[in-house]
C-alpha atoms as a PDB file:
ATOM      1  CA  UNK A   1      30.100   7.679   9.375  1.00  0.00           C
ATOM      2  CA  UNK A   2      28.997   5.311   6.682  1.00  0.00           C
ATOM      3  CA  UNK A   3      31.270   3.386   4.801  1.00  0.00           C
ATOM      4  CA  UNK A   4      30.479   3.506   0.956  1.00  0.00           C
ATOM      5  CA  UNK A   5      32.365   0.469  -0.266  1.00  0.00           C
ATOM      6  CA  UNK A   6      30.022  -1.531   3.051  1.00  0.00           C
ATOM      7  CA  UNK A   7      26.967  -0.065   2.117  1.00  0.00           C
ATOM      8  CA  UNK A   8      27.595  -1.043  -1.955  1.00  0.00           C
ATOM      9  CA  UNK A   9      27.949  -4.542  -0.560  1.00  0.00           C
ATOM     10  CA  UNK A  10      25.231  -4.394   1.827  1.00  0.00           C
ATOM     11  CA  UNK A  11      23.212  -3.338  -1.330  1.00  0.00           C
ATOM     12  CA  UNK A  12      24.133  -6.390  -3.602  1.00  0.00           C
ATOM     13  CA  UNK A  13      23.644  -8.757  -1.235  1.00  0.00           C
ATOM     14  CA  UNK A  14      19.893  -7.859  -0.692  1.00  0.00           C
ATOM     15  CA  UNK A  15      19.652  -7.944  -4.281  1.00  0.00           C
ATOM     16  CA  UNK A  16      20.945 -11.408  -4.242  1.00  0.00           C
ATOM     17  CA  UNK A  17      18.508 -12.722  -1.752  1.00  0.00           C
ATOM     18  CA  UNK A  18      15.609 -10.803  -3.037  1.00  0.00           C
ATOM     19  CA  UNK A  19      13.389 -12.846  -5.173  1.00  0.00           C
ATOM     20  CA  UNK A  20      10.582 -12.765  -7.424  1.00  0.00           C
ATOM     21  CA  UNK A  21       6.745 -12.973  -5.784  1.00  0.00           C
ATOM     22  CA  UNK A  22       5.290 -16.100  -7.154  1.00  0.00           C
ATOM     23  CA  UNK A  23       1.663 -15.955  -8.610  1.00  0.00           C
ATOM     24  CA  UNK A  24      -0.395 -16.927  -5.513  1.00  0.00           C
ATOM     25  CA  UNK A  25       2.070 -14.378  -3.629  1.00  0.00           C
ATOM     26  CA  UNK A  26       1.575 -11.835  -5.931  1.00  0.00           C
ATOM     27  CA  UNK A  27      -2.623 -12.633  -5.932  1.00  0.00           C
ATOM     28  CA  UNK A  28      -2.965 -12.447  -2.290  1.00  0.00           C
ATOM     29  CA  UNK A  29      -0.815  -8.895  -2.283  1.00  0.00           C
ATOM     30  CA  UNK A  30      -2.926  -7.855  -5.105  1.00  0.00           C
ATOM     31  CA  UNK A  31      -6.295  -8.726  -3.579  1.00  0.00           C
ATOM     32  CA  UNK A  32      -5.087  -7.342  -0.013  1.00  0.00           C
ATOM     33  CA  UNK A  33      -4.368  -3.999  -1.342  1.00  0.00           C
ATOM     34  CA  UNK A  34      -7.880  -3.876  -3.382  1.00  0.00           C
ATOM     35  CA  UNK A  35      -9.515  -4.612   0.012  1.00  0.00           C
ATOM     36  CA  UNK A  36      -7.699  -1.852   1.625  1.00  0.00           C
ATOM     37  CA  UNK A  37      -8.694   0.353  -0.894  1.00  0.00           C
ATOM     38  CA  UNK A  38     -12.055  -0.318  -1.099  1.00  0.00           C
ATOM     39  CA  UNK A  39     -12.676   0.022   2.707  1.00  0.00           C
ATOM     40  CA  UNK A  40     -10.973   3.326   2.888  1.00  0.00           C
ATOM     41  CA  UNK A  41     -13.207   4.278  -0.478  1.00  0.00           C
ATOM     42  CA  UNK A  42     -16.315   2.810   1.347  1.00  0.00           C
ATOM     43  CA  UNK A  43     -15.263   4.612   4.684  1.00  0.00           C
ATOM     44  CA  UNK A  44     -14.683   8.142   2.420  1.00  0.00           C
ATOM     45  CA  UNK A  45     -18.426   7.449   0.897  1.00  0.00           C
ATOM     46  CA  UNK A  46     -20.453   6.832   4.006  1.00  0.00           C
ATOM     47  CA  UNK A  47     -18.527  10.138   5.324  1.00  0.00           C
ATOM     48  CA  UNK A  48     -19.556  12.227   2.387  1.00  0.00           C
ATOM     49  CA  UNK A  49     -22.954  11.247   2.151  1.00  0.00           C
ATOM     50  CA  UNK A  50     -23.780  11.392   6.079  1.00  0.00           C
ATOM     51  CA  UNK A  51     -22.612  15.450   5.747  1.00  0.00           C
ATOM     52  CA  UNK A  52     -24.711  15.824   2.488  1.00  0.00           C
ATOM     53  CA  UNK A  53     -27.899  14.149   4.122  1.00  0.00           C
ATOM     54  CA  UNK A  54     -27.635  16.429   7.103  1.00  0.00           C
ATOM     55  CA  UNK A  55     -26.578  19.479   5.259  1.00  0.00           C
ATOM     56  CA  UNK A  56     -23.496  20.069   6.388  1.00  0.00           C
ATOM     57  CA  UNK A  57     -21.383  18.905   3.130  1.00  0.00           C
ATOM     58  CA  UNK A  58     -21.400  20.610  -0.592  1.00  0.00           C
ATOM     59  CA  UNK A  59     -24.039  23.032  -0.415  1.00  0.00           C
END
């Protein structure tokens, strides 16, 4: 069973050694989850319109 008072502790301390992203930390984050979500948007698109060129999408 878990101990409350242990996990309360457990929790500060990763508080503690958490620490902000810096700018260039944050930019490359930012511009890797942009990428990601462009791809799977680009992926999505070339789906959709393949089905609607050969009929088999929104009618």
């Amino acid at each position: 069973m878990v101990n409350p008072r242990q996990m309360l502790k457990d929790m500060a301390n990763t508080i503690k050694l958490a620490r902000k992203s810096d700018k260039d930390d944050y930019m490359q984050h930012l511009r890797l989850v942009v990428l990601g979500m462009g791809t799977i948007g680009g992926i999505g698109f070339i789906i959709q319109f393949t089905f609607a060129v050969i009929n088999l999408g929104h009618r």
